[in-house]
C-alpha atoms as a PDB file:
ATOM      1  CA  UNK A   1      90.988  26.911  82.250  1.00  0.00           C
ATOM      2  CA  UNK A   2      92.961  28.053  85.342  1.00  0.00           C
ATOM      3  CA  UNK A   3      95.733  28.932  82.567  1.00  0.00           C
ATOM      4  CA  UNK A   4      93.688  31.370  81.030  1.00  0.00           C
ATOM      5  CA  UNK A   5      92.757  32.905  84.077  1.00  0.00           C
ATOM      6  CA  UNK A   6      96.028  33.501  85.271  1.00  0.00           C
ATOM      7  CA  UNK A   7      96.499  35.273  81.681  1.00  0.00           C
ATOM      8  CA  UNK A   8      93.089  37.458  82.433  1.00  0.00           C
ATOM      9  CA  UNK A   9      94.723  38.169  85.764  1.00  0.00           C
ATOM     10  CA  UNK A  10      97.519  39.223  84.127  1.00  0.00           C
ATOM     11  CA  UNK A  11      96.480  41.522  81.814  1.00  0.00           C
ATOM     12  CA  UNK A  12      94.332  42.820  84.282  1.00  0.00           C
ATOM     13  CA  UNK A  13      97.440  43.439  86.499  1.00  0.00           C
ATOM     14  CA  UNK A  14      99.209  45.105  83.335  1.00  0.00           C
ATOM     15  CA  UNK A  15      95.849  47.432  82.775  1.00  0.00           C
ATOM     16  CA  UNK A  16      96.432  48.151  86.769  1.00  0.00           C
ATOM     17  CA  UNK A  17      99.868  49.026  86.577  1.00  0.00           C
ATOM     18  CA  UNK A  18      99.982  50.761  83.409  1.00  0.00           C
ATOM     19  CA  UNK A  19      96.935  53.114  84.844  1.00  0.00           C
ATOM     20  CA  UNK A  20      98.810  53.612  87.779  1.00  0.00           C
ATOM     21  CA  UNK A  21     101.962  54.730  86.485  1.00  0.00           C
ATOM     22  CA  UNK A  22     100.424  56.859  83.759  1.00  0.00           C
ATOM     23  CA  UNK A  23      98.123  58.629  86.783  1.00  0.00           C
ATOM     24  CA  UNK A  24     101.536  58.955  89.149  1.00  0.00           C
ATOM     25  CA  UNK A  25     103.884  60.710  85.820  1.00  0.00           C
ATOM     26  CA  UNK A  26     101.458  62.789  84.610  1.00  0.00           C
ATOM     27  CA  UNK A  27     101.752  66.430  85.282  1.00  0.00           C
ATOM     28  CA  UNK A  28      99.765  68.129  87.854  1.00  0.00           C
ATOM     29  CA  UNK A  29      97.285  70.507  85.755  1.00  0.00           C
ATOM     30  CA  UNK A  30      98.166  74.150  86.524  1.00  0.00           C
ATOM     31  CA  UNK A  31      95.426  75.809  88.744  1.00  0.00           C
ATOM     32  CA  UNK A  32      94.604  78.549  86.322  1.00  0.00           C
ATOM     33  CA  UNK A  33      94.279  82.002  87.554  1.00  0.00           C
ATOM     34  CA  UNK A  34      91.078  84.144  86.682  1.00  0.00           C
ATOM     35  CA  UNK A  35      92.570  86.834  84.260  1.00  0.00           C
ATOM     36  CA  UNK A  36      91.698  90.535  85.771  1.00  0.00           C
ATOM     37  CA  UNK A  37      89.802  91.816  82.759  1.00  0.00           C
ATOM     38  CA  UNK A  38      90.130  95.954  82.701  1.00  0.00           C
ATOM     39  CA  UNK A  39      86.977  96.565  84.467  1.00  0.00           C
ATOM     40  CA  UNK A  40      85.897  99.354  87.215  1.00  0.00           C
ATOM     41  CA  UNK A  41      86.496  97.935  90.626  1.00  0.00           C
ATOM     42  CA  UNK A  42      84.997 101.452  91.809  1.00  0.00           C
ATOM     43  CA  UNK A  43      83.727 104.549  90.682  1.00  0.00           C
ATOM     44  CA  UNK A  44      82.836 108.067  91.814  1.00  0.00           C
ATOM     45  CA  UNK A  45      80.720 111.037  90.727  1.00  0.00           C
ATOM     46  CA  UNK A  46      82.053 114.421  91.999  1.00  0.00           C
ATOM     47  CA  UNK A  47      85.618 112.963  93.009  1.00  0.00           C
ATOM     48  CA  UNK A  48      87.872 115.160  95.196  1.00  0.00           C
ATOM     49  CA  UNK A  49      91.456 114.189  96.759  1.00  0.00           C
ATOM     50  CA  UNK A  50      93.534 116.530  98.939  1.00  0.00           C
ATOM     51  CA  UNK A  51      97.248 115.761  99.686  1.00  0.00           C
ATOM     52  CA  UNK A  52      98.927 117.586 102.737  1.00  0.00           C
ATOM     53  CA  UNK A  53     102.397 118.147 103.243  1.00  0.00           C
ATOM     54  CA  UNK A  54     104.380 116.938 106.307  1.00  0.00           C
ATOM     55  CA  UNK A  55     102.546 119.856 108.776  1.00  0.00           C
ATOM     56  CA  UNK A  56      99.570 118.823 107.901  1.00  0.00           C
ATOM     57  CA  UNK A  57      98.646 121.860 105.468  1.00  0.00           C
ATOM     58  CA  UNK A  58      96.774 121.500 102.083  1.00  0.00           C
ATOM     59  CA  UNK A  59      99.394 120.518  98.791  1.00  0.00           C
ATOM     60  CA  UNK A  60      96.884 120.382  95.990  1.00  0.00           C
ATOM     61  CA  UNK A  61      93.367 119.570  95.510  1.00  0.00           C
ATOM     62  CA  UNK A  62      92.271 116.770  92.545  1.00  0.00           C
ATOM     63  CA  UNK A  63      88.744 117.504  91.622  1.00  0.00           C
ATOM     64  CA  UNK A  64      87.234 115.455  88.961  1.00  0.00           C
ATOM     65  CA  UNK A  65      83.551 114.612  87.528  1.00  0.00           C
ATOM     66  CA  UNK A  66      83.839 111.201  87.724  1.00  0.00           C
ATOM     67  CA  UNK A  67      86.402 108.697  88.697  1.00  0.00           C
ATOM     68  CA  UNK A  68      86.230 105.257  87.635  1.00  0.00           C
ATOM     69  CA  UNK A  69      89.653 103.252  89.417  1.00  0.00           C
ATOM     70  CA  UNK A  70      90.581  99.867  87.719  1.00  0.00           C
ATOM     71  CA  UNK A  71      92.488  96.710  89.536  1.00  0.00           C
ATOM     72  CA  UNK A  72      94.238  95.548  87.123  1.00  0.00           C
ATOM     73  CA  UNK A  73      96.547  98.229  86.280  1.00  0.00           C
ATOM     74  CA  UNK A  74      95.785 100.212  89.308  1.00  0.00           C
ATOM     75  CA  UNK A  75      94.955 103.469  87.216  1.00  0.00           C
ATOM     76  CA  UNK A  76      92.328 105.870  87.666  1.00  0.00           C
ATOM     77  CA  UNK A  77      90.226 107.816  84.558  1.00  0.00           C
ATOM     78  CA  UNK A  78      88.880 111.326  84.993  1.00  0.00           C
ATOM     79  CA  UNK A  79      86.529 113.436  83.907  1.00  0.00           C
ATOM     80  CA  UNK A  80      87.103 116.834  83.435  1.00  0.00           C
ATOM     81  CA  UNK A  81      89.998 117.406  86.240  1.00  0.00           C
ATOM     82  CA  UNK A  82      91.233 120.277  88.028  1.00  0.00           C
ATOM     83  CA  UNK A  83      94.492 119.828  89.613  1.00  0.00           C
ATOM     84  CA  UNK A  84      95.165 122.736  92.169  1.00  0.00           C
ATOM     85  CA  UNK A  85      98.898 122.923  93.271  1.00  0.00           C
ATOM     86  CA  UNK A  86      98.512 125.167  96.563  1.00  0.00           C
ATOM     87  CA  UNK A  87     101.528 127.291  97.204  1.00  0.00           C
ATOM     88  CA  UNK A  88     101.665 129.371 100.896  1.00  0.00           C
ATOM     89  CA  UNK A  89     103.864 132.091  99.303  1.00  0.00           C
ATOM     90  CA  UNK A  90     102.154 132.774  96.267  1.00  0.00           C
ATOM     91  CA  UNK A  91      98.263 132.100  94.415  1.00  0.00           C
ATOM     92  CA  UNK A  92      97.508 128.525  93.408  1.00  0.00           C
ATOM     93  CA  UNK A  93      98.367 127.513  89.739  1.00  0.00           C
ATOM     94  CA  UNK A  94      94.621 125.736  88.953  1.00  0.00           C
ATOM     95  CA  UNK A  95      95.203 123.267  85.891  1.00  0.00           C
ATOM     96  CA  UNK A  96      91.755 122.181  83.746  1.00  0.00           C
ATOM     97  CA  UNK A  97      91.333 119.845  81.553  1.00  0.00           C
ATOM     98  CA  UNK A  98      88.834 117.248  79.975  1.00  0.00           C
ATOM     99  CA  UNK A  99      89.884 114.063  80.771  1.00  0.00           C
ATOM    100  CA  UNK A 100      92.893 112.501  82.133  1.00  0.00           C
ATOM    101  CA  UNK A 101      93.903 109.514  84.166  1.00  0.00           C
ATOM    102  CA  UNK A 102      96.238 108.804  87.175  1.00  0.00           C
ATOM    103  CA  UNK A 103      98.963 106.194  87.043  1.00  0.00           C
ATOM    104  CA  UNK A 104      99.538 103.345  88.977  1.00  0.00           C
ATOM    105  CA  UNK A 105     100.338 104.444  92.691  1.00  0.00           C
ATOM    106  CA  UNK A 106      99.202 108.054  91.952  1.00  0.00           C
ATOM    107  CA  UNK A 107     102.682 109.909  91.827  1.00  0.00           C
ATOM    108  CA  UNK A 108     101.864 110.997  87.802  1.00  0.00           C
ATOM    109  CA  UNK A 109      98.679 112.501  86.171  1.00  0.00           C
ATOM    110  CA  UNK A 110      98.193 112.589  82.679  1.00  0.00           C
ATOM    111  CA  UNK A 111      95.837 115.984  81.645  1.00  0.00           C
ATOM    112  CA  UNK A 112      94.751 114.525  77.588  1.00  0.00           C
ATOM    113  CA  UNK A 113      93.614 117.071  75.424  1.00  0.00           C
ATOM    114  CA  UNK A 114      93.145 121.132  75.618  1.00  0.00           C
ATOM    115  CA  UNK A 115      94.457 122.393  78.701  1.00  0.00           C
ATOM    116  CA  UNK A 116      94.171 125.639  80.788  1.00  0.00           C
ATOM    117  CA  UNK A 117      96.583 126.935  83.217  1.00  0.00           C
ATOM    118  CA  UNK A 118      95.615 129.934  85.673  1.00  0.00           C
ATOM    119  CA  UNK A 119      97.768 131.366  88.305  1.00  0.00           C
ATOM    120  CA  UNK A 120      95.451 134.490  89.863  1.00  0.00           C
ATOM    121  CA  UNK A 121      97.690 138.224  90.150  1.00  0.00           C
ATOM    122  CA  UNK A 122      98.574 138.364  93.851  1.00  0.00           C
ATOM    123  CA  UNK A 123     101.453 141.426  95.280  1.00  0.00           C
ATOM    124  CA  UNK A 124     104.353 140.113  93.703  1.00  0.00           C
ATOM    125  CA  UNK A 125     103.167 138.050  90.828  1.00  0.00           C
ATOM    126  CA  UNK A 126     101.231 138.939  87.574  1.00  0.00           C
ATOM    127  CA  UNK A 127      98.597 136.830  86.845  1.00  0.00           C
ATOM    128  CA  UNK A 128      99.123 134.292  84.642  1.00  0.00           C
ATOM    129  CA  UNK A 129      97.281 132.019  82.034  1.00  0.00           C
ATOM    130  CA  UNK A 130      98.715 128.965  79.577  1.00  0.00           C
ATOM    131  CA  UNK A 131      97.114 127.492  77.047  1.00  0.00           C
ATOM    132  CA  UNK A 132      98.320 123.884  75.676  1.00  0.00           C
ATOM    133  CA  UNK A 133      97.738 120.215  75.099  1.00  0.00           C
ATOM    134  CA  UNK A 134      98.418 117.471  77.106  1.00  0.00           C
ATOM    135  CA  UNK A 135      99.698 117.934  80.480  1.00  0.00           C
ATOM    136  CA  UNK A 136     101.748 115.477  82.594  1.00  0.00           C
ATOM    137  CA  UNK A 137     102.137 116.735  86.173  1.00  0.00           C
ATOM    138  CA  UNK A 138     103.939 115.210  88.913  1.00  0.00           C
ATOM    139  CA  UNK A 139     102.858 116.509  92.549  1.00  0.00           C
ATOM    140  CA  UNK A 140     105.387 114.863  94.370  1.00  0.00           C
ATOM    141  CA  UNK A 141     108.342 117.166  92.792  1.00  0.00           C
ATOM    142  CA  UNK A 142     105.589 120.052  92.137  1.00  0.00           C
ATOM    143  CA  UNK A 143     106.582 119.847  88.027  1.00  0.00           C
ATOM    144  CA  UNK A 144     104.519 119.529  85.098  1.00  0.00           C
ATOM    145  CA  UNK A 145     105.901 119.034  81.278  1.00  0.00           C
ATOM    146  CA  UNK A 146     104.449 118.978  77.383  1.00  0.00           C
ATOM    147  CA  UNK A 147     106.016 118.232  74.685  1.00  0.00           C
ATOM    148  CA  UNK A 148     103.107 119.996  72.814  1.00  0.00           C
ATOM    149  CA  UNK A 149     102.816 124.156  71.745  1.00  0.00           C
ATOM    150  CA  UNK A 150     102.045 126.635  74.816  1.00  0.00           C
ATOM    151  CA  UNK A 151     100.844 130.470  75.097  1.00  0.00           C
ATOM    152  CA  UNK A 152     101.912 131.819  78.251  1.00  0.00           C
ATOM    153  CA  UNK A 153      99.486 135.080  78.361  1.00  0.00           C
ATOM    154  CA  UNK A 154     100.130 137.919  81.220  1.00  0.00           C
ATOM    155  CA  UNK A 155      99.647 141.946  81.568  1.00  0.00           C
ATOM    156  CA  UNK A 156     102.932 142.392  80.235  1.00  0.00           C
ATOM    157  CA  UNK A 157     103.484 139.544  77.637  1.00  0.00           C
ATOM    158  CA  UNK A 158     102.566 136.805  75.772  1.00  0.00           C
ATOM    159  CA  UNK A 159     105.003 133.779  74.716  1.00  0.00           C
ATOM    160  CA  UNK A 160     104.533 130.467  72.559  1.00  0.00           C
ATOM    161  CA  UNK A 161     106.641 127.921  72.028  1.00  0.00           C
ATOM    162  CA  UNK A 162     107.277 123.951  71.742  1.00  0.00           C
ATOM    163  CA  UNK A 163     107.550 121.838  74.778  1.00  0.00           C
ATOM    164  CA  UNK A 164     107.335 123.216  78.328  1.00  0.00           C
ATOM    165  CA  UNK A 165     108.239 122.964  81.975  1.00  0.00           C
ATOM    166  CA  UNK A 166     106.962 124.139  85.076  1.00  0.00           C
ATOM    167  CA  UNK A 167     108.297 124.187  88.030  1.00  0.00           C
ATOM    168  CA  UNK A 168     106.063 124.716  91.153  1.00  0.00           C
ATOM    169  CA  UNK A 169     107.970 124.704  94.192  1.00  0.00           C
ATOM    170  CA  UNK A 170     109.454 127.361  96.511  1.00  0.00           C
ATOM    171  CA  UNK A 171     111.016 128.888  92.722  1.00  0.00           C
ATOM    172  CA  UNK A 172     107.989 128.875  90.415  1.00  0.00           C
ATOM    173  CA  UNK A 173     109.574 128.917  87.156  1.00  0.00           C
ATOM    174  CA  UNK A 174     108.119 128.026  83.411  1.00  0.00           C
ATOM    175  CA  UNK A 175     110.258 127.114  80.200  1.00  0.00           C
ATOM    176  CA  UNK A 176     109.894 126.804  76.877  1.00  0.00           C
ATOM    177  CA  UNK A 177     111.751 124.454  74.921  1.00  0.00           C
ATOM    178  CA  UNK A 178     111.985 125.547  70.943  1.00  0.00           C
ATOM    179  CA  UNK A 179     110.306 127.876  68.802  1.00  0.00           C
ATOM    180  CA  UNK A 180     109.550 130.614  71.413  1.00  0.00           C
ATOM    181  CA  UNK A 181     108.130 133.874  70.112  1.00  0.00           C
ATOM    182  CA  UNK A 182     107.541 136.497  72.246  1.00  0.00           C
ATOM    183  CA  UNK A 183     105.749 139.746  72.859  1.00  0.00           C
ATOM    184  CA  UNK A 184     106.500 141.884  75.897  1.00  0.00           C
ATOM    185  CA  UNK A 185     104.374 145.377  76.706  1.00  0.00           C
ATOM    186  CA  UNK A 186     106.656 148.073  78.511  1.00  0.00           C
ATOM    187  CA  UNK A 187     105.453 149.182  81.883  1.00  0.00           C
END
């Protein structure tokens, strides 16, 4: 009898020890991390941001609809934007479109679909109007670019082409890429 308790005792010690060892080498379970699902994290109707430069002075306005900003990428939708690049030498170049979104960080915006471009006549500068298809502007170099067809309409002219730059700094200057056609008015 005691024999087969010291058997029983034993296994039991094996059972122990097996359980033990098994517990000990096993892998801690990874602590799983909640996924961020693209959600809102916050929204606005009637959106506006204004940048200033280094004195303090007005950059450009973003006016939107709505806003809806989402965490997990950090980008922001809009609803029909207006991006105002403010210029103290010359009249603001006002950029509309219907929807668009802002990066991650905010230093590019992305103007989908139809878009208009207005620069007002001021002394020294015709007015100005382009017509083209998705816009990407950067603010912090004052550019904008398409790789989509543009109509530059003024007084004086009117130019389409393929692709196009603008450059809105202290030397405002817009190019065409390919295909430009022309049409200039003498004075």
């Amino acid at each position: 009898m005691i024999r087969h308790l010291w058997i029983y005792l034993s296994l039991a010690l094996v059972v122990l020890l097996s359980w033990f060892l098994a517990e000990s080498m096993a892998p801690e379970p990874e602590k799983v991390q909640p996924t961020k699902s693209h959600q809102p994290d916050y929204f606005s109707n009637g959106f506006t941001k204004i940048s200033m430069d280094e004195e303090g002075l007005p950059r450009n306005r973003l006016v939107a609809d709505s806003m809806i900003h989402y965490q997990d990428d950090d980008t922001t939708e809009l609803k029909k934007p207006v991006f105002t690049k403010i210029n103290e030498e010359a009249p603001p170049w006002v950029i509309h479109s219907e929807a668009g979104f802002v990066s991650s960080g905010g230093k590019t915006i992305f103007l989908d679909g139809t878009v208009l471009i207005e620069r007002d006549a001021a002394p020294g500068y015709d007015p100005i109007t382009i017509n083209t298809e998705d816009l990407t502007v950067k603010p912090e170099i004052d550019y904008a670019e398409t790789e989509q067809f543009a109509e530059l309409i003024s007084s004086r002219y009117r130019i389409s082409g393929i692709g196009m730059s603008i450059y809105f700094g202290e030397h405002e200057q817009v190019e065409l890429n390919s295909n430009v056609h022309g049409k200039f008015e003498e004075e």
